[in-house]
C-alpha atoms as a PDB file:
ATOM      1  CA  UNK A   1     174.457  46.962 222.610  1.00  0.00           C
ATOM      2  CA  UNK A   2     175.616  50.140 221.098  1.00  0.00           C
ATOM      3  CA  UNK A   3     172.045  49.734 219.298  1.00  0.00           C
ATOM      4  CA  UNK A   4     170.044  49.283 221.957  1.00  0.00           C
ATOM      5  CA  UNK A   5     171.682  52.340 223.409  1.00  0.00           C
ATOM      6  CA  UNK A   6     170.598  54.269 220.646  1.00  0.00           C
ATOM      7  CA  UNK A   7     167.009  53.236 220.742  1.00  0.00           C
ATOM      8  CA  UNK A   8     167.082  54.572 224.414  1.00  0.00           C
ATOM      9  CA  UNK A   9     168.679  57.729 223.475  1.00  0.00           C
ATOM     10  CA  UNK A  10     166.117  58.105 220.666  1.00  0.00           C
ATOM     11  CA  UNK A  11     162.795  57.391 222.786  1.00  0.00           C
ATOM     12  CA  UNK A  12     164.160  59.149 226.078  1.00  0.00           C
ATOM     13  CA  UNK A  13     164.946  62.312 223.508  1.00  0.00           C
ATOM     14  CA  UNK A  14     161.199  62.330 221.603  1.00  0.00           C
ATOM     15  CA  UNK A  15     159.332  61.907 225.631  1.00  0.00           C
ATOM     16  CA  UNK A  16     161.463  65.424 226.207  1.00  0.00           C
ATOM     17  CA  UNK A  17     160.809  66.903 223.018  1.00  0.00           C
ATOM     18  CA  UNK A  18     157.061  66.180 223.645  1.00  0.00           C
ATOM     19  CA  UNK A  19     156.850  67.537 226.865  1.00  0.00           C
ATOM     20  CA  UNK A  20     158.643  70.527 226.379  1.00  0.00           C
ATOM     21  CA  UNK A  21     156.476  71.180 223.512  1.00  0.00           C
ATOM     22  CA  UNK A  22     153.336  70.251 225.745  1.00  0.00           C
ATOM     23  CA  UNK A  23     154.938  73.448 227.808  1.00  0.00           C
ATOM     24  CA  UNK A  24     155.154  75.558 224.995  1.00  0.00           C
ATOM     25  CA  UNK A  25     152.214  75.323 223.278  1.00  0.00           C
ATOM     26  CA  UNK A  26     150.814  76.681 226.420  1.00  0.00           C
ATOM     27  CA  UNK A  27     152.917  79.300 226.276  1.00  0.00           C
ATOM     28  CA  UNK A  28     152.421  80.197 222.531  1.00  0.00           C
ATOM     29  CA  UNK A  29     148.763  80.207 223.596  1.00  0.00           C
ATOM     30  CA  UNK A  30     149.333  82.600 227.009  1.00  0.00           C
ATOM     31  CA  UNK A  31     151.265  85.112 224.734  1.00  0.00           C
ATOM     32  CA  UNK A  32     148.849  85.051 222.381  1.00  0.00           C
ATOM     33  CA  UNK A  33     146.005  85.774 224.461  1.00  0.00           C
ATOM     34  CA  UNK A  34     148.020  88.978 225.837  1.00  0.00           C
ATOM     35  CA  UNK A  35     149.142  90.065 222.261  1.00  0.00           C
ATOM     36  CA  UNK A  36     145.337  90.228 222.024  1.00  0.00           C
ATOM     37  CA  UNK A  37     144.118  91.062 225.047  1.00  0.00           C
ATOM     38  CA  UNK A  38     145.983  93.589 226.675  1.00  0.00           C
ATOM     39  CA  UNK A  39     144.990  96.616 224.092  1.00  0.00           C
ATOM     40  CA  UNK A  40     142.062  96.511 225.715  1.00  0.00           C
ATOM     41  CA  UNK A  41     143.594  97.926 229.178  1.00  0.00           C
ATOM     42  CA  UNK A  42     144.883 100.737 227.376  1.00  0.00           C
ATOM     43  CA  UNK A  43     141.786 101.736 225.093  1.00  0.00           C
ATOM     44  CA  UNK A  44     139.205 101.430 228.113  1.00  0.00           C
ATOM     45  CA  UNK A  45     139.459 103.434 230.721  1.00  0.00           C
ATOM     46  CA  UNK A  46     139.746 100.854 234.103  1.00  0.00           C
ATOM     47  CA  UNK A  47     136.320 102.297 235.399  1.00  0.00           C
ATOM     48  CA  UNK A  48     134.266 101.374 232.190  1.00  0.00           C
ATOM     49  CA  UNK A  49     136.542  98.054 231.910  1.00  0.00           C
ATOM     50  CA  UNK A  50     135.719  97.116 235.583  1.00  0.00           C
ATOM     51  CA  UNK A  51     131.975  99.136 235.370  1.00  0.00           C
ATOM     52  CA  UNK A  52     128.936  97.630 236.186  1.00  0.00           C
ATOM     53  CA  UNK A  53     127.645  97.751 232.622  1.00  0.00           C
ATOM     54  CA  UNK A  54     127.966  95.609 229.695  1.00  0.00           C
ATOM     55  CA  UNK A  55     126.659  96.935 226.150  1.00  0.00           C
ATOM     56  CA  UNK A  56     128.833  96.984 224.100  1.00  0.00           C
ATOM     57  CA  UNK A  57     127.039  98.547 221.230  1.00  0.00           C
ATOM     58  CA  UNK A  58     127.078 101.907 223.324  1.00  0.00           C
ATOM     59  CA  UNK A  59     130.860 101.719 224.381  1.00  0.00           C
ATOM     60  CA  UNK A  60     130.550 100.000 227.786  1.00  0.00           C
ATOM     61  CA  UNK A  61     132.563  97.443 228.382  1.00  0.00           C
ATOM     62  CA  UNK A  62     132.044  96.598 232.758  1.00  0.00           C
ATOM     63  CA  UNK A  63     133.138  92.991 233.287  1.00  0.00           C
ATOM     64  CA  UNK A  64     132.184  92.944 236.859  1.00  0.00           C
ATOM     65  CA  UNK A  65     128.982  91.580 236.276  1.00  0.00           C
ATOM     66  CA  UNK A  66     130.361  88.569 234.517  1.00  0.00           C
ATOM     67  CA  UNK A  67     133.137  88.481 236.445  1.00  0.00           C
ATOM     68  CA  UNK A  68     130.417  87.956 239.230  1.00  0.00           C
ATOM     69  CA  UNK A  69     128.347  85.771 238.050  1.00  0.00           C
ATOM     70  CA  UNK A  70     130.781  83.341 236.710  1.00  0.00           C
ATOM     71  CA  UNK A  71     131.943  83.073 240.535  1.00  0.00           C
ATOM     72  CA  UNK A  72     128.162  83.067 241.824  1.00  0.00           C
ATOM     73  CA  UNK A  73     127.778  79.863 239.037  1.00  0.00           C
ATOM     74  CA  UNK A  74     131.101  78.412 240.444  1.00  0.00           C
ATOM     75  CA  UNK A  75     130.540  78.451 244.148  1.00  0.00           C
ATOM     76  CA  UNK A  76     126.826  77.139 243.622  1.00  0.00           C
ATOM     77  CA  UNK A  77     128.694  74.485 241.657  1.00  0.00           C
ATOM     78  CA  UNK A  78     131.211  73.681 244.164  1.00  0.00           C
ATOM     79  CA  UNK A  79     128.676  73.992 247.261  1.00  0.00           C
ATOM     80  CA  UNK A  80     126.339  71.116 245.346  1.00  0.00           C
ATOM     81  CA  UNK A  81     129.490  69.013 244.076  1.00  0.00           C
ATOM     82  CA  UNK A  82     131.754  69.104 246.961  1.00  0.00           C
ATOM     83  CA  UNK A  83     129.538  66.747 249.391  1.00  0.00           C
ATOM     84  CA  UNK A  84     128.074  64.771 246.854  1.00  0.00           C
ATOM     85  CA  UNK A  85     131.495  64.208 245.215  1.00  0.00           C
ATOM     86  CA  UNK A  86     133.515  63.400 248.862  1.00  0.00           C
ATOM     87  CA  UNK A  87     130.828  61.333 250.089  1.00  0.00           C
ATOM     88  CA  UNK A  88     130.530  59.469 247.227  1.00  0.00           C
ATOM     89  CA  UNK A  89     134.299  58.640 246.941  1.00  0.00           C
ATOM     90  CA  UNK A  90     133.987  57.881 250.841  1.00  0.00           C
ATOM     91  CA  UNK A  91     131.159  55.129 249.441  1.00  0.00           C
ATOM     92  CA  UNK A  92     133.290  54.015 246.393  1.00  0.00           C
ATOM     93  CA  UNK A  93     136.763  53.304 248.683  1.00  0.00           C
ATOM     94  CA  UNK A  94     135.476  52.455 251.927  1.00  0.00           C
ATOM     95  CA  UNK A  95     131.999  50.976 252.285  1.00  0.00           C
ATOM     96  CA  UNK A  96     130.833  49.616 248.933  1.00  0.00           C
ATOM     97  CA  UNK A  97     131.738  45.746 248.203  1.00  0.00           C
ATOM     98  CA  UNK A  98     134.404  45.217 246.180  1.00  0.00           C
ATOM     99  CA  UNK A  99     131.717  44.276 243.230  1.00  0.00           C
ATOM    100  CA  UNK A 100     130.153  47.483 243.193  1.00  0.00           C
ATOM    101  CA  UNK A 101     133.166  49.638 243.690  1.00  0.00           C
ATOM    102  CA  UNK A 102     134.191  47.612 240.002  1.00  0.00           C
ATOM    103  CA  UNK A 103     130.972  48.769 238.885  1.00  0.00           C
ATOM    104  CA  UNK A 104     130.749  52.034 240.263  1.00  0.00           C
ATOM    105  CA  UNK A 105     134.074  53.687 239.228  1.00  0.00           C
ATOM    106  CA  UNK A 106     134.015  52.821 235.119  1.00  0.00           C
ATOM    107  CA  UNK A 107     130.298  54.093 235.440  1.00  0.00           C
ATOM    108  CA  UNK A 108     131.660  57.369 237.332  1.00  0.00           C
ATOM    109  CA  UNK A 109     134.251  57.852 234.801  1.00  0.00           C
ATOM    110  CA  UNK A 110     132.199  57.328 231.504  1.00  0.00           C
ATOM    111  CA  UNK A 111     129.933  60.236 232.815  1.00  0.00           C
ATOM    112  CA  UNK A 112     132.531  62.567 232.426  1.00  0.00           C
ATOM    113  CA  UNK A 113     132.455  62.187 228.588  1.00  0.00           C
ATOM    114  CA  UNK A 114     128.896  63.430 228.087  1.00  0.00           C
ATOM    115  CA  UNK A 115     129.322  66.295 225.749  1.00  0.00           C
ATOM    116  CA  UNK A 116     128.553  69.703 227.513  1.00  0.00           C
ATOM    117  CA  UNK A 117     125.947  71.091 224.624  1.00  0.00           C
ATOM    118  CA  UNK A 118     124.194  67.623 225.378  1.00  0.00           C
ATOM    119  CA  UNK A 119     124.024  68.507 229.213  1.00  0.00           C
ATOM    120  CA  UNK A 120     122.987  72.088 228.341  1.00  0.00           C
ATOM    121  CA  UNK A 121     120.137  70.588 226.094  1.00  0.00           C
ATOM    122  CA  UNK A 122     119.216  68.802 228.877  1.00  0.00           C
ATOM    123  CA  UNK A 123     119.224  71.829 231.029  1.00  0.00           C
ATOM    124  CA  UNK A 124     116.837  73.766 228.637  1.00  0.00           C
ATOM    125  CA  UNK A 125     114.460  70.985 228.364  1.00  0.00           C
ATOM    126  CA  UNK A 126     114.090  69.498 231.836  1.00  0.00           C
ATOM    127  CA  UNK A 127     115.920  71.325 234.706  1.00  0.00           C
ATOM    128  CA  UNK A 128     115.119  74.572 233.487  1.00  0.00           C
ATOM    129  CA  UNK A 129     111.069  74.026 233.326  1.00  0.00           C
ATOM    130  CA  UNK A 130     111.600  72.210 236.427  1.00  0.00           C
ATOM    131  CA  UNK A 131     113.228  75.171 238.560  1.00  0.00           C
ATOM    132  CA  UNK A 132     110.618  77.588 237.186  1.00  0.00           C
ATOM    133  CA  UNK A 133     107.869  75.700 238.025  1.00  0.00           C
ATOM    134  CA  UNK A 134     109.127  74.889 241.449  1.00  0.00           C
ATOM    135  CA  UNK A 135     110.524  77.979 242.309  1.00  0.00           C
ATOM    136  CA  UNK A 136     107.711  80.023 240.819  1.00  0.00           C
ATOM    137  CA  UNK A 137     109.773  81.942 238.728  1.00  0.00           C
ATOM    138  CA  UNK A 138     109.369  84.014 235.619  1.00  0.00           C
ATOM    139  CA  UNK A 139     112.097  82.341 233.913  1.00  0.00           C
ATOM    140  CA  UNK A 140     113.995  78.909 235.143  1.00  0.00           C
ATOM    141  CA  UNK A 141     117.541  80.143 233.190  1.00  0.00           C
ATOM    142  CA  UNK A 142     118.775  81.098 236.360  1.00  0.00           C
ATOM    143  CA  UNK A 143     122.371  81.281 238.321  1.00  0.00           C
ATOM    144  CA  UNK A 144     121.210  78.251 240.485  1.00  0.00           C
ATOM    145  CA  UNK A 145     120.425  76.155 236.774  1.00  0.00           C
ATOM    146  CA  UNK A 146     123.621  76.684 235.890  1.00  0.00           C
ATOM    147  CA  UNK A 147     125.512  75.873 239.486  1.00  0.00           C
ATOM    148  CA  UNK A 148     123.303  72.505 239.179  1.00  0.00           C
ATOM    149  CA  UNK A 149     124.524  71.422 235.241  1.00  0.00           C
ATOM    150  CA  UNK A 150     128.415  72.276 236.506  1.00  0.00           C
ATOM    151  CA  UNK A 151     128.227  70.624 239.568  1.00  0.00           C
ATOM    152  CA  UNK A 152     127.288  67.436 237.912  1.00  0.00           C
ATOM    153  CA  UNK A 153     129.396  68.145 235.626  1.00  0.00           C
ATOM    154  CA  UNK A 154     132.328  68.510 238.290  1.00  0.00           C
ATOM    155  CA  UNK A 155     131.227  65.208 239.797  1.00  0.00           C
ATOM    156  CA  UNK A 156     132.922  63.136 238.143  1.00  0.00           C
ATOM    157  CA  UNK A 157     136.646  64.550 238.407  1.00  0.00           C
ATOM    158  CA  UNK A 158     136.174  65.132 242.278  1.00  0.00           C
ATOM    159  CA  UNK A 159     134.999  62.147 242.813  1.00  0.00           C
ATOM    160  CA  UNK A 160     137.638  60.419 241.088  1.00  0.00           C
ATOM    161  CA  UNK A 161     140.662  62.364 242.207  1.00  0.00           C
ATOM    162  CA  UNK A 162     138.855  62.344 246.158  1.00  0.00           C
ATOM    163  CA  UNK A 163     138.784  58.396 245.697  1.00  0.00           C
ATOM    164  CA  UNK A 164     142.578  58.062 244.980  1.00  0.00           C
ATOM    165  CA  UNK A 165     143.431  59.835 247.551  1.00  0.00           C
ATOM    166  CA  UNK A 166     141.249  57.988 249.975  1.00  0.00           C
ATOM    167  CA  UNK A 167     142.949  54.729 248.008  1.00  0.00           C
ATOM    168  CA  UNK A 168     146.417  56.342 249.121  1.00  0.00           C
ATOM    169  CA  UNK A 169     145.826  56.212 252.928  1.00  0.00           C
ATOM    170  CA  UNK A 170     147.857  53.639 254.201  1.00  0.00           C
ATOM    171  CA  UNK A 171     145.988  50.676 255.644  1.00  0.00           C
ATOM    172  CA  UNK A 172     147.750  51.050 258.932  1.00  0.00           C
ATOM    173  CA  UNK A 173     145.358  54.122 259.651  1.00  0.00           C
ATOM    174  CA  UNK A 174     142.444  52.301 259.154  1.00  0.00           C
ATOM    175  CA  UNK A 175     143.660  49.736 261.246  1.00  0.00           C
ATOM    176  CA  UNK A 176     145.285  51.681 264.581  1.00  0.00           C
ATOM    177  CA  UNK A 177     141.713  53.700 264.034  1.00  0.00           C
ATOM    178  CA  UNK A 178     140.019  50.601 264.527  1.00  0.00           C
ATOM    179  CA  UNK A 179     142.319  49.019 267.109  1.00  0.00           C
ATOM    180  CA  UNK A 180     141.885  52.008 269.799  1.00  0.00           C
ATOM    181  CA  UNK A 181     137.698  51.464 269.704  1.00  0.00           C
ATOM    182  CA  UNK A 182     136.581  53.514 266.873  1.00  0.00           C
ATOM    183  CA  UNK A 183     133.681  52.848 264.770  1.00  0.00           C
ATOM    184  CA  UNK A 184     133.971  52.458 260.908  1.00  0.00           C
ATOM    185  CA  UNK A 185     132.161  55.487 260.320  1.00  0.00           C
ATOM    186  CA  UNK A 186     134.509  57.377 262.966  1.00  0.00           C
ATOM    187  CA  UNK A 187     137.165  55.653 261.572  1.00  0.00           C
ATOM    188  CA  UNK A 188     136.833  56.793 258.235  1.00  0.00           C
ATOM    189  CA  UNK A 189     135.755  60.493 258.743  1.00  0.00           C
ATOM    190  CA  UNK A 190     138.299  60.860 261.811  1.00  0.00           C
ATOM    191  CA  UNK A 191     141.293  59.500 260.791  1.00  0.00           C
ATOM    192  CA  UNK A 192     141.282  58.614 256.964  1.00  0.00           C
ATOM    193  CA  UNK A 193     139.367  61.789 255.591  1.00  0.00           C
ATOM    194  CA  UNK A 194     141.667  64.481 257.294  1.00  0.00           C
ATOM    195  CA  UNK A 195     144.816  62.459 256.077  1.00  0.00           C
ATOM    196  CA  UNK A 196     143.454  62.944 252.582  1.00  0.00           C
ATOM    197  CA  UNK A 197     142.989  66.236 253.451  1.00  0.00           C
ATOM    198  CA  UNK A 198     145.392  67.511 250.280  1.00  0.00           C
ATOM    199  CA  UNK A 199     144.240  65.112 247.663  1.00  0.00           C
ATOM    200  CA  UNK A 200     140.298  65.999 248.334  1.00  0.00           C
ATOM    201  CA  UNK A 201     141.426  69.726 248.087  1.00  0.00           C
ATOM    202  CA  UNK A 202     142.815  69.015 244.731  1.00  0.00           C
ATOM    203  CA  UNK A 203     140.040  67.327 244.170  1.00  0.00           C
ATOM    204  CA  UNK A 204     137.721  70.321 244.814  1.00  0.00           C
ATOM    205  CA  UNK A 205     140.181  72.699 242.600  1.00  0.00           C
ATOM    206  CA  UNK A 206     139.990  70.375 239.706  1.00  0.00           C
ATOM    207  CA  UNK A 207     136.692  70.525 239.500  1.00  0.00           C
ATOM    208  CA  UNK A 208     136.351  74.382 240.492  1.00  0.00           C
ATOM    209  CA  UNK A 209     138.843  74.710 237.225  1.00  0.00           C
ATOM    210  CA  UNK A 210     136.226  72.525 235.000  1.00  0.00           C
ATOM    211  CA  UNK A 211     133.104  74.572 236.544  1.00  0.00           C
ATOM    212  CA  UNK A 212     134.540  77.875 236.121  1.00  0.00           C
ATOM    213  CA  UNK A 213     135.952  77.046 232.421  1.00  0.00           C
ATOM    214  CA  UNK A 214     133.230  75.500 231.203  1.00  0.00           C
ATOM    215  CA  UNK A 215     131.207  77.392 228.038  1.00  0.00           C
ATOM    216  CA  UNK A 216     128.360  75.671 226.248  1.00  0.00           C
ATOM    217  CA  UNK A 217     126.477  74.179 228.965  1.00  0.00           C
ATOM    218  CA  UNK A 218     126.819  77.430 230.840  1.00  0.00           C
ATOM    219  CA  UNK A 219     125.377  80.094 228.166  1.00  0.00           C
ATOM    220  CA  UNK A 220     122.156  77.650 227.271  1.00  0.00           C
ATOM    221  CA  UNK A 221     120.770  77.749 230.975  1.00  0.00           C
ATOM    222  CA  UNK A 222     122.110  80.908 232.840  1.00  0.00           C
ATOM    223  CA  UNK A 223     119.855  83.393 230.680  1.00  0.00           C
ATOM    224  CA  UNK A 224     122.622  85.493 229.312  1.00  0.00           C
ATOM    225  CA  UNK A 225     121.581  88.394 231.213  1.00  0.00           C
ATOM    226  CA  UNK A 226     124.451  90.889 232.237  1.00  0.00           C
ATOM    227  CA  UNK A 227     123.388  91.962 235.501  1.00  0.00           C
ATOM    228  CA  UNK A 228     124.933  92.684 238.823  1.00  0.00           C
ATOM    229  CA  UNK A 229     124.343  89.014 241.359  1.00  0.00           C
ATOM    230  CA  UNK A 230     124.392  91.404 244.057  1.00  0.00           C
ATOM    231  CA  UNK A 231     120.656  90.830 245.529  1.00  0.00           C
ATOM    232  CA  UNK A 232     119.685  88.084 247.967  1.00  0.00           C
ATOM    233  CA  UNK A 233     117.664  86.626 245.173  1.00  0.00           C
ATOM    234  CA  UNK A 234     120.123  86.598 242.676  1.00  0.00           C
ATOM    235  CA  UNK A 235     121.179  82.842 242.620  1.00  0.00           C
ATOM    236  CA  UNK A 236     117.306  82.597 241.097  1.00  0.00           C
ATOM    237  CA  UNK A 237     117.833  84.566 238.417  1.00  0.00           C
ATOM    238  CA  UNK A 238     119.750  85.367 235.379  1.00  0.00           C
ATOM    239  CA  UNK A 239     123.256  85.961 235.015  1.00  0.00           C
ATOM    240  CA  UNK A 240     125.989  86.016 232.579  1.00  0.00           C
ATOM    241  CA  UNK A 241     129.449  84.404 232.605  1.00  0.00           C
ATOM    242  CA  UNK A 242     132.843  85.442 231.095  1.00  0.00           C
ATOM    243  CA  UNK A 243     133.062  82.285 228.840  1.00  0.00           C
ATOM    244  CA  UNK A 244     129.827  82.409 227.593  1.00  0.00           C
ATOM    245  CA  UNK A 245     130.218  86.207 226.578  1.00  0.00           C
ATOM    246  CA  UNK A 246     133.465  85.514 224.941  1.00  0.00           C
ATOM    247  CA  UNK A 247     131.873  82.584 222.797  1.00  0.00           C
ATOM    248  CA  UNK A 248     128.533  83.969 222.247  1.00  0.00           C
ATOM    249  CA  UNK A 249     130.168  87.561 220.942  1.00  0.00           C
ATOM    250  CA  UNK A 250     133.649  86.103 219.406  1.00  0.00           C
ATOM    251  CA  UNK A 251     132.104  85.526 216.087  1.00  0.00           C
ATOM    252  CA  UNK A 252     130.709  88.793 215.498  1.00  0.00           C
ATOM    253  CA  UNK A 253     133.049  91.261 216.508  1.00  0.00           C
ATOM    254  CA  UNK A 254     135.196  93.153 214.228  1.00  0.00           C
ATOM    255  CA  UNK A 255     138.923  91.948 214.103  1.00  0.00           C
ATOM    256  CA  UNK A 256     140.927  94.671 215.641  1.00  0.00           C
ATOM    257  CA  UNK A 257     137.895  96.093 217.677  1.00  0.00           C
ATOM    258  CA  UNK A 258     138.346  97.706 221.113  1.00  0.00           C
ATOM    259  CA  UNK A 259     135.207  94.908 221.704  1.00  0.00           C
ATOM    260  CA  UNK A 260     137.400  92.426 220.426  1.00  0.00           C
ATOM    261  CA  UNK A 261     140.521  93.476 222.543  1.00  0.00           C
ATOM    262  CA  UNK A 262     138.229  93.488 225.631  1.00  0.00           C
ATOM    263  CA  UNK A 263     136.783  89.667 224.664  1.00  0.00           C
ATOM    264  CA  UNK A 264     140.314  88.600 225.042  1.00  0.00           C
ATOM    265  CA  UNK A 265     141.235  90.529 227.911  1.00  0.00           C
ATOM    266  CA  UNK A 266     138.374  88.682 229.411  1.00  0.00           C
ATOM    267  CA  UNK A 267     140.693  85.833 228.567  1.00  0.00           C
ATOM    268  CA  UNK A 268     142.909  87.247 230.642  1.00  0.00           C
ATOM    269  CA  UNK A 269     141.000  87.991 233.449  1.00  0.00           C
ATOM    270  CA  UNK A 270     139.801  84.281 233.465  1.00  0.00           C
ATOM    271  CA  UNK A 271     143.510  82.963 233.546  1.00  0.00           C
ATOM    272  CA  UNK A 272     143.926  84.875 236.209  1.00  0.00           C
ATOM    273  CA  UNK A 273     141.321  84.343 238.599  1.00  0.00           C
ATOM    274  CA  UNK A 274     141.997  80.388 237.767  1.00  0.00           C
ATOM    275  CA  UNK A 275     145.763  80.690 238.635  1.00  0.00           C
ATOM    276  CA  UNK A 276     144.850  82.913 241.700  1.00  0.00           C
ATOM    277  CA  UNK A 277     142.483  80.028 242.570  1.00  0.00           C
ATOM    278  CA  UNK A 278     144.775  77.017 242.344  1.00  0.00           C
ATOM    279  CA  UNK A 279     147.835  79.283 244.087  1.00  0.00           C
ATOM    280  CA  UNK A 280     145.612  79.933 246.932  1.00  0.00           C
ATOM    281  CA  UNK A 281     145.177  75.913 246.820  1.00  0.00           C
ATOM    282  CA  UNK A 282     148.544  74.863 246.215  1.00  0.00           C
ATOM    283  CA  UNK A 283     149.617  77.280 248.844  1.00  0.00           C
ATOM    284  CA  UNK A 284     147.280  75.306 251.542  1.00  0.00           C
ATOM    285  CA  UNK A 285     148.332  71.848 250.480  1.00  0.00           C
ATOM    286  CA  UNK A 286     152.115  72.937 250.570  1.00  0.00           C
ATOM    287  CA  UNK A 287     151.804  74.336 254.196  1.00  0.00           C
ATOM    288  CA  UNK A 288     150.042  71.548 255.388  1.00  0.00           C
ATOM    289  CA  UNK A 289     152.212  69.121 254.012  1.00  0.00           C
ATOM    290  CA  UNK A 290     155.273  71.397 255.722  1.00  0.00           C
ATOM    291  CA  UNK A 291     152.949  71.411 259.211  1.00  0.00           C
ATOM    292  CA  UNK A 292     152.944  67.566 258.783  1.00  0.00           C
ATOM    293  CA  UNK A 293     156.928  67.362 258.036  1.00  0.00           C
ATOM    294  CA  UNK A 294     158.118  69.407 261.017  1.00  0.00           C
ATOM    295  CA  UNK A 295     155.692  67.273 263.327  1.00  0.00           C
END
């Protein structure tokens, strides 16, 4: 006994020291991103850090056009992904056979693991050509290429995360839905959509986080082109993100730089808009579980 005690003690004691080192590393990583990346708030002045300009080369640092367009690239992404991803989840959980829903969600899943550079290569053969030639356009590395490669890229985790939660409505739903003279489909976007209200919102989060993270496939098929998205036209053409000037310019900058600094304290500005993001989510979720509580 006294043993088999000790085994416990000994596995129970590495799961805590792994997690807690899970939490740390992400910590070692946060400070080191500020140990880096907050010189550059002191050696730019906030209205060349925040300018509308980016050459570096001449001393101007302005992040807000890639602090733009990696939110024009997003939202594109998002606006594609989000129906695509909900409705297909609705099709996975609720009207496919049980056969294809086996079929369907391995096939869903195993498209998540397609490199991104492979998707980007993709996007630079095929899409690219595509959108220029449909859209009559001098060049088809555009905004709208990029919002296309993230939102199927995005797919797949919203339209897992959308389908569990669908999976977690209770059957009862379904059934007093169907019981007072609903239809299937009024059923299902009625009653059992709006109670998976949270989970689809962490759906769409998850794979706002992925879209607005994302690097390699990004900088092949948005053009690269620092400019301000602030035309009606802009979705159509090129822009520039915050993660693809960090890794396109990270390996050529001087150690120590004030371009350096400001590559990081892009970083920064990154974390933050993503923990802004998922607060402003969290937030929602948490009051509408509290609305649902008190009721």
């Amino acid at each position: 006994m006294r043993s088999k005690h000790w085994i416990e003690f000994a596995i129970e004691s590495l799961i805590r020291v792994l997690g807690l080192s899970s939490i740390g590393f992400v910590l070692l990583i946060f400070l080191f991103l500020l140990k880096e990346g907050l010189p550059a708030f002191f050696e730019v002045a906030p209205e060349n850090l925040f300018g509308v300009r980016w050459y570096p080369t001449f001393g101007l640092f302005g992040t807000l056009p890639l602090i733009l367009g990696s939110l024009l690239v997003t939202a594109t992404a998002i606006a594609i992904a989000l129906p695509l991803g909900v409705a297909t989840a609705v099709f996975v959980r609720e009207v496919a056979p049980g056969w294809a829903r086996e079929v369907l969600k391995p096939m869903i899943e195993v498209l998540a693991g397609i490199p991104s550079v492979v998707l980007g290569f993709f996007g630079m053969t095929v899409l690219a050509p595509l959108v220029r030639v449909t859209l009559n356009a001098p060049t088809g590395l555009t905004a709208f290429t990029g919002g296309l490669i993230l939102a199927y890229m995005a797919l797949p985790t919203i339209i897992s995360v959308a389908e569990d939660a669908l999976d977690a409505v209770p059957k009862s739903y379904r059934d007093a839905g169907l019981a007072m003279g609903a239809t299937q489909w009024q059923t299902i976007w009625r009653v059992v959509v709006p109670a998976a209200r949270s989970g689809i919102l962490t759906a769409v989060m998850l794979g706002m986080g992925r879209a607005i993270g994302e690097t390699m496939a990004v900088m092949m098929v948005t053009g690269n082109a620092a400019r301000m998205p602030t035309t009606l036209d802009s979705l159509f053409r090129p822009v520039r993100t915050m993660t693809a000037t960090i890794a396109a310019e990270m390996g050529e900058v001087a150690r120590g730089s004030t371009h350096y600094h400001v590559l990081f304290g892009i970083g920064i500005l990154l974390f933050v808009i993503t923990f802004l993001l998922n607060l402003v989510a969290a937030g929602a979720i948490f009051k509408k579980r509290r609305r649902g509580g008190l009721r």
